[in-house]
PDB file of N, CA and C in Angstrom:
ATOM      1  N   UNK A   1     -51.473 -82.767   7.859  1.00  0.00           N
ATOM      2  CA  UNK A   1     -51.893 -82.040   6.680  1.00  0.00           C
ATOM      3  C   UNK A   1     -53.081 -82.796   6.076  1.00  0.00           C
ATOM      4  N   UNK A   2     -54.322 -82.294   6.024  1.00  0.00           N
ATOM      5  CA  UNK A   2     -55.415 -82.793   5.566  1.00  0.00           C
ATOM      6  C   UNK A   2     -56.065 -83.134   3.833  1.00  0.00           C
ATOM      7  N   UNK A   3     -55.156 -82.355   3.461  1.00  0.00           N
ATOM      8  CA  UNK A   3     -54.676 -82.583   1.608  1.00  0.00           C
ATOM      9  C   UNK A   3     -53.327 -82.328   1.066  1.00  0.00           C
ATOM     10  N   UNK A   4     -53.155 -82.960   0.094  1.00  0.00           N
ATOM     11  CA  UNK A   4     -52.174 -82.375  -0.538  1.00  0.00           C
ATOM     12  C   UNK A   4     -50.843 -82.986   0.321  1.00  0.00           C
ATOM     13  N   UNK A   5     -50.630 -83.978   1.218  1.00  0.00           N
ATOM     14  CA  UNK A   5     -49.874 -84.594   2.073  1.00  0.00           C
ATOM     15  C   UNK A   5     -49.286 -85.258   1.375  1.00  0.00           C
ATOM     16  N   UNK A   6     -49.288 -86.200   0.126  1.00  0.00           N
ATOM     17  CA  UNK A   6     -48.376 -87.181  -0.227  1.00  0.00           C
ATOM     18  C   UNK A   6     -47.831 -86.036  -1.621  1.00  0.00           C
ATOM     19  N   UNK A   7     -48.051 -84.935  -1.969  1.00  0.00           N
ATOM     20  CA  UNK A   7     -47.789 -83.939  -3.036  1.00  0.00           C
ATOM     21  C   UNK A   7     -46.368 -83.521  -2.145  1.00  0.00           C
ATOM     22  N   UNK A   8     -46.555 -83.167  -0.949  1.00  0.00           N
ATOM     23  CA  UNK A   8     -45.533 -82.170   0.344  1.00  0.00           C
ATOM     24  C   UNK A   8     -44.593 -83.174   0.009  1.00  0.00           C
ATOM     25  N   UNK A   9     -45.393 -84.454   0.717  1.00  0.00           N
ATOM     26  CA  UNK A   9     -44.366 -85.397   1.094  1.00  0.00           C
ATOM     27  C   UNK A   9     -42.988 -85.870   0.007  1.00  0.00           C
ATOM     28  N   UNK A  10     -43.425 -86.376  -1.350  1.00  0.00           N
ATOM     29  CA  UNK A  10     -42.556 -86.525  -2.345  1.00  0.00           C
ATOM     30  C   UNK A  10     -41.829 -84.799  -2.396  1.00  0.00           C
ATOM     31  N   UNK A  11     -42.334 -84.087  -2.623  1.00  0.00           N
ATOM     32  CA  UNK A  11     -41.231 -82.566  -2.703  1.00  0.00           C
ATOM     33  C   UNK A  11     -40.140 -82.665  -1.319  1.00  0.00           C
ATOM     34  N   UNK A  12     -40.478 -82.965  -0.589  1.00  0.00           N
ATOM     35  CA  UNK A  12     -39.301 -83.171   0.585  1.00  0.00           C
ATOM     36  C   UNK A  12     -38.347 -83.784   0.566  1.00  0.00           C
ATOM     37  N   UNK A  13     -38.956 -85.533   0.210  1.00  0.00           N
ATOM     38  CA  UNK A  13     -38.015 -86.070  -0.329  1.00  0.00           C
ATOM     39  C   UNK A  13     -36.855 -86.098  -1.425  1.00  0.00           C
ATOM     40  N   UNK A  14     -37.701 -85.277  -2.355  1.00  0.00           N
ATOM     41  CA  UNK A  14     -37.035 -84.928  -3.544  1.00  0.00           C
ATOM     42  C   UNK A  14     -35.616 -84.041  -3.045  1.00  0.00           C
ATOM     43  N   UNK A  15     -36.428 -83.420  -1.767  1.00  0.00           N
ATOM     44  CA  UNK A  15     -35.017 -82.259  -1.421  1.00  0.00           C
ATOM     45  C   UNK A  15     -33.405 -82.975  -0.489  1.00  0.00           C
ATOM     46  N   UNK A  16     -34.514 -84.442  -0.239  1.00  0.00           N
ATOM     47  CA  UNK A  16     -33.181 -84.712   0.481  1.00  0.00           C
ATOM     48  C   UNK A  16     -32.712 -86.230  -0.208  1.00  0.00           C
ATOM     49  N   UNK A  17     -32.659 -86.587  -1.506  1.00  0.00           N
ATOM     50  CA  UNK A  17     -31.471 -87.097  -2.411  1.00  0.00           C
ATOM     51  C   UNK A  17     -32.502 -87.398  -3.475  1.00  0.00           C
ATOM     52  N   UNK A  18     -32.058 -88.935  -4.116  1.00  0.00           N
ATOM     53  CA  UNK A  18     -32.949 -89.196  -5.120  1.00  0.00           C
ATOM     54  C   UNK A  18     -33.727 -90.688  -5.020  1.00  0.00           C
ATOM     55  N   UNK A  19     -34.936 -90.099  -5.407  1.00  0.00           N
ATOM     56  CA  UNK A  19     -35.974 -91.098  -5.441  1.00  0.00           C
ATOM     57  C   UNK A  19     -36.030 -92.124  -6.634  1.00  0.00           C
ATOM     58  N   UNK A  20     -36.121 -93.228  -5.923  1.00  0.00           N
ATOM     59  CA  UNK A  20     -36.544 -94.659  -6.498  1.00  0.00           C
ATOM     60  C   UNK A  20     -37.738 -94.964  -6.587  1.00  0.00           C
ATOM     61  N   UNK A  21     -37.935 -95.729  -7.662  1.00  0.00           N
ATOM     62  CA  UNK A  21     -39.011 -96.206  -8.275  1.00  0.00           C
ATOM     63  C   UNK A  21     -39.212 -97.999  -8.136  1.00  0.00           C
ATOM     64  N   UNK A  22     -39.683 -98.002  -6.634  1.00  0.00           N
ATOM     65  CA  UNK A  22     -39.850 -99.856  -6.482  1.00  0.00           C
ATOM     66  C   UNK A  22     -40.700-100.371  -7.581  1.00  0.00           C
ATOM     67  N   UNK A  23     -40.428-101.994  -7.820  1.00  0.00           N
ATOM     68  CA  UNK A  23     -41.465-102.759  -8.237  1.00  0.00           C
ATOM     69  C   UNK A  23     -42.212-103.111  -8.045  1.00  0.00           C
ATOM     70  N   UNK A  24     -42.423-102.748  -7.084  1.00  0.00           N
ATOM     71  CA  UNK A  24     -44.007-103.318  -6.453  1.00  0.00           C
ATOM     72  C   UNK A  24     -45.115-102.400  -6.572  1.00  0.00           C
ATOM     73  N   UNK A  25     -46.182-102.267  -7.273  1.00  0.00           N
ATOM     74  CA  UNK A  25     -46.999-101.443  -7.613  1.00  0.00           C
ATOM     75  C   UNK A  25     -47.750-101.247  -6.403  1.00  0.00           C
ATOM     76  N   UNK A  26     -48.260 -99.989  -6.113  1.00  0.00           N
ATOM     77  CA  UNK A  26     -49.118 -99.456  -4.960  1.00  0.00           C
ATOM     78  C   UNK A  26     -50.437 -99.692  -5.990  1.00  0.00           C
ATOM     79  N   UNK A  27     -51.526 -99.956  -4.618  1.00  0.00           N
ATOM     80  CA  UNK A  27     -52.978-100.387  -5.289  1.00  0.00           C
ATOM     81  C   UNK A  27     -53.795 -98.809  -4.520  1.00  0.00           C
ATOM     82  N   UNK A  28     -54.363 -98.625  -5.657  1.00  0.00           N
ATOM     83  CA  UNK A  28     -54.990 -97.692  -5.078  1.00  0.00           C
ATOM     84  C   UNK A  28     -56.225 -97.292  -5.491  1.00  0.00           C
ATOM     85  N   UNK A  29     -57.600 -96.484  -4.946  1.00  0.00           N
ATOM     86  CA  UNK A  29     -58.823 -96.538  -5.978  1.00  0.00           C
ATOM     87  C   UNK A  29     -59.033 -95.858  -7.098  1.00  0.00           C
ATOM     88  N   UNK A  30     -60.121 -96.449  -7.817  1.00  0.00           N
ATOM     89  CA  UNK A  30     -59.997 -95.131  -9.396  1.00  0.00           C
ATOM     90  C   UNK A  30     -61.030 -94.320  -9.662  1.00  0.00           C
ATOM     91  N   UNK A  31     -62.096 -94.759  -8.616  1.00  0.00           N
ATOM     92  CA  UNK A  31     -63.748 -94.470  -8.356  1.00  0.00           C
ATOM     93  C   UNK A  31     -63.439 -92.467  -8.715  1.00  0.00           C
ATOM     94  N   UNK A  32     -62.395 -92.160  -8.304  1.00  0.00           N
ATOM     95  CA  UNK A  32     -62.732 -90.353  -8.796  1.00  0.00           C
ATOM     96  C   UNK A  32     -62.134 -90.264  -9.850  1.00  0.00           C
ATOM     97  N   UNK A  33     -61.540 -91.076 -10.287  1.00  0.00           N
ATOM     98  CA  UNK A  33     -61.043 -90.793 -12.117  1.00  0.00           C
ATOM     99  C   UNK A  33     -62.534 -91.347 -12.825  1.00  0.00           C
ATOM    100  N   UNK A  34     -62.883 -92.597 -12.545  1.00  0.00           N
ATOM    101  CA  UNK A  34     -63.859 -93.647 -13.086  1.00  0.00           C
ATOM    102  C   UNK A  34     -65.001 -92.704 -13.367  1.00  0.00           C
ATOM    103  N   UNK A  35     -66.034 -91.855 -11.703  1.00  0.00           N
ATOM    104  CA  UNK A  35     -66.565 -91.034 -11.888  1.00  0.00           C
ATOM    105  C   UNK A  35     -66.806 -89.678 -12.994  1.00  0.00           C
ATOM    106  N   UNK A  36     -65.513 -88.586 -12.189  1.00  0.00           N
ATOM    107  CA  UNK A  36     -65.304 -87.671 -13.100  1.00  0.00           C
ATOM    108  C   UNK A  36     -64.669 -87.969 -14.540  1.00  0.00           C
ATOM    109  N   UNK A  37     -64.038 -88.560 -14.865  1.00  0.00           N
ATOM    110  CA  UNK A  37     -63.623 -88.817 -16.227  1.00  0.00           C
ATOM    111  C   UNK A  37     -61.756 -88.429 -16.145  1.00  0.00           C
ATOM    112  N   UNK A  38     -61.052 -88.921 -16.792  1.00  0.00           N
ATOM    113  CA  UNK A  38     -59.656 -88.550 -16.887  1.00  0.00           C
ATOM    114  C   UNK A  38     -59.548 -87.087 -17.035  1.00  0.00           C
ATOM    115  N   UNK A  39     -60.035 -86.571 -17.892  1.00  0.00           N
ATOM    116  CA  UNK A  39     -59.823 -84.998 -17.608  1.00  0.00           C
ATOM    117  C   UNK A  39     -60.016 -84.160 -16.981  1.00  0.00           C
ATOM    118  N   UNK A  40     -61.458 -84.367 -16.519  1.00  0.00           N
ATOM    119  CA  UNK A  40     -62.062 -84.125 -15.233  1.00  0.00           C
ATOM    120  C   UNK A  40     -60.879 -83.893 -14.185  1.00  0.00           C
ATOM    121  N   UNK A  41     -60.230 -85.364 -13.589  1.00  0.00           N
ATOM    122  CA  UNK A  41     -59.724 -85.229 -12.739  1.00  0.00           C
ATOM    123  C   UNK A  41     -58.735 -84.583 -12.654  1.00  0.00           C
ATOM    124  N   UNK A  42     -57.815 -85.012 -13.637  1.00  0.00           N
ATOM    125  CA  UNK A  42     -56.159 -84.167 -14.111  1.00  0.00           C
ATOM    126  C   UNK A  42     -56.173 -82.688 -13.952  1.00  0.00           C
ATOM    127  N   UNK A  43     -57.657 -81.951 -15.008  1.00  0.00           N
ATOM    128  CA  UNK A  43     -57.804 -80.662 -14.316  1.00  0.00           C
ATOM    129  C   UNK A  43     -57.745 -80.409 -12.787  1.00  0.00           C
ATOM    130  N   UNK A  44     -58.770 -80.866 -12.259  1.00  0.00           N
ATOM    131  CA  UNK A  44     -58.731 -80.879 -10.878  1.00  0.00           C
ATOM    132  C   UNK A  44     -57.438 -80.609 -10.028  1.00  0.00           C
ATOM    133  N   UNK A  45     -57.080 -81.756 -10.590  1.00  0.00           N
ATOM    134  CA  UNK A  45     -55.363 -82.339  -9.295  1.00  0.00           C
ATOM    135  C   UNK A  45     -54.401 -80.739 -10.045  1.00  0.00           C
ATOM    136  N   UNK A  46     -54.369 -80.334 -11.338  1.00  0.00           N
ATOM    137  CA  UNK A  46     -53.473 -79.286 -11.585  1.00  0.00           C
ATOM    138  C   UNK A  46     -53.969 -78.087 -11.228  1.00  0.00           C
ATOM    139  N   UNK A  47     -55.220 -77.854 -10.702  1.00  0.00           N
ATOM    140  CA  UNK A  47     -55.615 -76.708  -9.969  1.00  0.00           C
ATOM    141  C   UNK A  47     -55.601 -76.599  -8.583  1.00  0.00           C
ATOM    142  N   UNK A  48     -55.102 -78.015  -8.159  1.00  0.00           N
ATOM    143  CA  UNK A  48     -55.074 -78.194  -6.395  1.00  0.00           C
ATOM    144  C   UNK A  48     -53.309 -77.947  -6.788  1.00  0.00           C
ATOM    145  N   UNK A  49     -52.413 -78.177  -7.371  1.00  0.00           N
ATOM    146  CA  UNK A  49     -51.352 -77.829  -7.089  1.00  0.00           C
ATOM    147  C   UNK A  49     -51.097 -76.623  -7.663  1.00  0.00           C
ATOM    148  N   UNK A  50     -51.381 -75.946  -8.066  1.00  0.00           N
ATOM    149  CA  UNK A  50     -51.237 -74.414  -8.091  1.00  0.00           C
ATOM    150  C   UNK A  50     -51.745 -73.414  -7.428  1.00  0.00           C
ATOM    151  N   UNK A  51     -52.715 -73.963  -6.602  1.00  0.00           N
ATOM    152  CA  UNK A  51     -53.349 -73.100  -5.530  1.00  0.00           C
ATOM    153  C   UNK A  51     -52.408 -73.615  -4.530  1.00  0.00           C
ATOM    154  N   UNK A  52     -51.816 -75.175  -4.485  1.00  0.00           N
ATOM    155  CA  UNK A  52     -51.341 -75.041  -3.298  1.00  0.00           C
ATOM    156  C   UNK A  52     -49.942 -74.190  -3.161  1.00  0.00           C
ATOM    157  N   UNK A  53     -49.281 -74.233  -4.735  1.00  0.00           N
ATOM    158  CA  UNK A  53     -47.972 -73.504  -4.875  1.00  0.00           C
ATOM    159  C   UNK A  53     -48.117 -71.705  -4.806  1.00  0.00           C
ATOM    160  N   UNK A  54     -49.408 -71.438  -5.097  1.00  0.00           N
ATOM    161  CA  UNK A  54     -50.230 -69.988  -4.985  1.00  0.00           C
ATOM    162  C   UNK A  54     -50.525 -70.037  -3.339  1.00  0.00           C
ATOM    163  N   UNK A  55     -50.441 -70.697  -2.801  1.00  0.00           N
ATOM    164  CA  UNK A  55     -51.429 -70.055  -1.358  1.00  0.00           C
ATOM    165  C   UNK A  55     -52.509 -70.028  -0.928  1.00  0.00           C
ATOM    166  N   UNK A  56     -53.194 -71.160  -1.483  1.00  0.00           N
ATOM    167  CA  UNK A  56     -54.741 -71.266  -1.446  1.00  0.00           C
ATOM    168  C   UNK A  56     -54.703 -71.694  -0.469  1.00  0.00           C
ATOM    169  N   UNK A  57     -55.804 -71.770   0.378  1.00  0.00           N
ATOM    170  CA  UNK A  57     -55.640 -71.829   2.188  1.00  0.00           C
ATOM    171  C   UNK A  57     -56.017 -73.788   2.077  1.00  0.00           C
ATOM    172  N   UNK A  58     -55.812 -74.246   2.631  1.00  0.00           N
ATOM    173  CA  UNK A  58     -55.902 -75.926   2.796  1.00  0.00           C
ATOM    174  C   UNK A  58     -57.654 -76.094   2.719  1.00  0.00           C
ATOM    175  N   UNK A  59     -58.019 -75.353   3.830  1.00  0.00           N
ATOM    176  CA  UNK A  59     -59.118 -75.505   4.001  1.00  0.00           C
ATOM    177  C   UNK A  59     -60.606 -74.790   2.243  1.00  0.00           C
ATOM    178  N   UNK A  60     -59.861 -74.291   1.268  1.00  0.00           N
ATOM    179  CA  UNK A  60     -60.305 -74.021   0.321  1.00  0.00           C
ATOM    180  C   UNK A  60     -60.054 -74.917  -0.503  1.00  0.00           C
ATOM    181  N   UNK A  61     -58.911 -76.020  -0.620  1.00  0.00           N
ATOM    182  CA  UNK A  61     -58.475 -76.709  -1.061  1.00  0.00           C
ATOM    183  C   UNK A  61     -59.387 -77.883  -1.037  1.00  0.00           C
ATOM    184  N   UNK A  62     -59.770 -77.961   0.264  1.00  0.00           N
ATOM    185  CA  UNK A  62     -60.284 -79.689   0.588  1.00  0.00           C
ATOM    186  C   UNK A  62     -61.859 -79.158   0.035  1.00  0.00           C
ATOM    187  N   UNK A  63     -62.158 -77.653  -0.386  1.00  0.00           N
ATOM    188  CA  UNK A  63     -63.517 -77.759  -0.469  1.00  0.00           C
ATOM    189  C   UNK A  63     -63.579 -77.916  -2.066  1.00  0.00           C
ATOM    190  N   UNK A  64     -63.022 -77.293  -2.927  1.00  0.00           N
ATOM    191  CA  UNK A  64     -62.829 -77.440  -4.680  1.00  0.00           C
ATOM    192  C   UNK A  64     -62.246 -79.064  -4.565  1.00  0.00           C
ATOM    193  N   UNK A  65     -61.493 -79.870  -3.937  1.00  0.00           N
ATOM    194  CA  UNK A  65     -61.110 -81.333  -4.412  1.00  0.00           C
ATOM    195  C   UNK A  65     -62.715 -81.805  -4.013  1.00  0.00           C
ATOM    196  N   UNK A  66     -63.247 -81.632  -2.744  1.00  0.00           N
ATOM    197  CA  UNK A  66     -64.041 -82.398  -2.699  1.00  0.00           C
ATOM    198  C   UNK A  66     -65.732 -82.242  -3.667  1.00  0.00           C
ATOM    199  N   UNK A  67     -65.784 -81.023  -3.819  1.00  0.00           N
ATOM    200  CA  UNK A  67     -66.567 -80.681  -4.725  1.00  0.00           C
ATOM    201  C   UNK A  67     -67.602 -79.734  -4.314  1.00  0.00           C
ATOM    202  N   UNK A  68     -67.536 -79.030  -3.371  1.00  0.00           N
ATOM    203  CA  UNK A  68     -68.089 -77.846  -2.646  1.00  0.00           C
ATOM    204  C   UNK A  68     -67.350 -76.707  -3.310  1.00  0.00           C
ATOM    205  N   UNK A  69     -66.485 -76.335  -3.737  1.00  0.00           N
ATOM    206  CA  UNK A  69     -66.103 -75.075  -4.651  1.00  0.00           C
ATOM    207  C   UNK A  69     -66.826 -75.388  -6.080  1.00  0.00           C
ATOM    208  N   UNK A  70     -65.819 -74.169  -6.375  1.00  0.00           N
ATOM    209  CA  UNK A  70     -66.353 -74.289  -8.103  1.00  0.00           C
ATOM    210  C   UNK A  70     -66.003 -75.595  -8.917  1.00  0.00           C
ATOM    211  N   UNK A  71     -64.927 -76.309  -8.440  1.00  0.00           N
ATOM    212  CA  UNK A  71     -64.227 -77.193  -9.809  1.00  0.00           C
ATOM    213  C   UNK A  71     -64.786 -78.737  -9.716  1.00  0.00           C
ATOM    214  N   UNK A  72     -64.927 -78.700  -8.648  1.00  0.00           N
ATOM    215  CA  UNK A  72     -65.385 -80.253  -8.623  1.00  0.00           C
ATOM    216  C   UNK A  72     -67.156 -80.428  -8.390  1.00  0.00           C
ATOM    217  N   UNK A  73     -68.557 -79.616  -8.911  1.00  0.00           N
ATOM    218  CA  UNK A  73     -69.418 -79.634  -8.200  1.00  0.00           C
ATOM    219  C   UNK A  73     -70.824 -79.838  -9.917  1.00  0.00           C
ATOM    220  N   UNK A  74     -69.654 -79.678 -10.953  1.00  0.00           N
ATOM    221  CA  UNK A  74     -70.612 -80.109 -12.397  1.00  0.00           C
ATOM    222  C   UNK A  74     -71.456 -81.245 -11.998  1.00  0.00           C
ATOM    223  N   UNK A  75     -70.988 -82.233 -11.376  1.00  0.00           N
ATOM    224  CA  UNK A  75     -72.172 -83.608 -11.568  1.00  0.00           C
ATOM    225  C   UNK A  75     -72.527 -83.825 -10.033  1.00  0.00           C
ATOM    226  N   UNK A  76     -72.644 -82.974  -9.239  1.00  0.00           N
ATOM    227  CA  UNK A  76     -73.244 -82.959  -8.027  1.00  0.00           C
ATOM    228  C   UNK A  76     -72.112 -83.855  -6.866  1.00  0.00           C
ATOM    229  N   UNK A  77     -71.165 -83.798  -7.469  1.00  0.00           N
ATOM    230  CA  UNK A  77     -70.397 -84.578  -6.184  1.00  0.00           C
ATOM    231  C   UNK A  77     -70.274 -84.469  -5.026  1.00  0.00           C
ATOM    232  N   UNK A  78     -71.024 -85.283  -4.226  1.00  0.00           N
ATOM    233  CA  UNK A  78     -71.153 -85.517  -2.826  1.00  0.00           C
ATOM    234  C   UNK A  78     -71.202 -86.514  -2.575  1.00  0.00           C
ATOM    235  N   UNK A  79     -70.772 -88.029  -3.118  1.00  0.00           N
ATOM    236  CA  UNK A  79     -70.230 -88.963  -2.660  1.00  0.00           C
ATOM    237  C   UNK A  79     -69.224 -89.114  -1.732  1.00  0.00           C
ATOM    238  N   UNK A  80     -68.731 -89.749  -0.544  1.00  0.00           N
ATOM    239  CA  UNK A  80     -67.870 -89.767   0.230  1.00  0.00           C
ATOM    240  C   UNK A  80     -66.572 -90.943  -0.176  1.00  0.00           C
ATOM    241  N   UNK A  81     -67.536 -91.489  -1.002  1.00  0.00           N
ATOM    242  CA  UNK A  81     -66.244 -92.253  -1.592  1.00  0.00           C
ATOM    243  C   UNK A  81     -65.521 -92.034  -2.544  1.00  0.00           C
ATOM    244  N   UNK A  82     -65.670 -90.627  -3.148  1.00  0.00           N
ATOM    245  CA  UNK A  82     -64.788 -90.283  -3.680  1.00  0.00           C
ATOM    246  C   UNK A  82     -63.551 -89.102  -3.151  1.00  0.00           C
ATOM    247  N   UNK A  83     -63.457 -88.942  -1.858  1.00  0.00           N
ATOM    248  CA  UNK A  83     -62.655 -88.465  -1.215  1.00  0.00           C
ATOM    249  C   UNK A  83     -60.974 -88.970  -1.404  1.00  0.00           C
TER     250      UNK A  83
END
């Protein structure tokens, strides 16, 4: 699954008992929050999960996260590091 894979992944799990919350913090980058701005992004991520819970085809998906649709393309995003 080319997006939206660790979104699937926790709902699965969720279906088969209950999830824990380790101490050990996952490191991860912030360069597309940092970029777009906190709201920016939050919009974003809540319009990738309602298209994905709507039926938006994957491949429409990876084009609005990455910034080739409408939602992600205000400040010209075509950086690859913000993938």
């Amino acid at each position: 699954m080319p997006i939206m894979e660790d979104f699937e992944l926790v709902r699965r799990l969720r279906c088969r008992g209950t999830l824990v919350t380790l101490s050990k913090a996952a490191v991860t980058s912030a360069q597309r929050w940092q970029y777009l701005g906190a709201i920016r992004t939050t919009i974003i991520n809540q319009i990738m999960v309602a298209g994905f819970f709507g039926g938006v085809s994957v491949q429409r998906l990876i084009r609005l996260y990455r910034g080739k649709g409408t939602i992600g393309n205000a400040k010209n995003q075509s950086r690859e590091d913000l993938r």
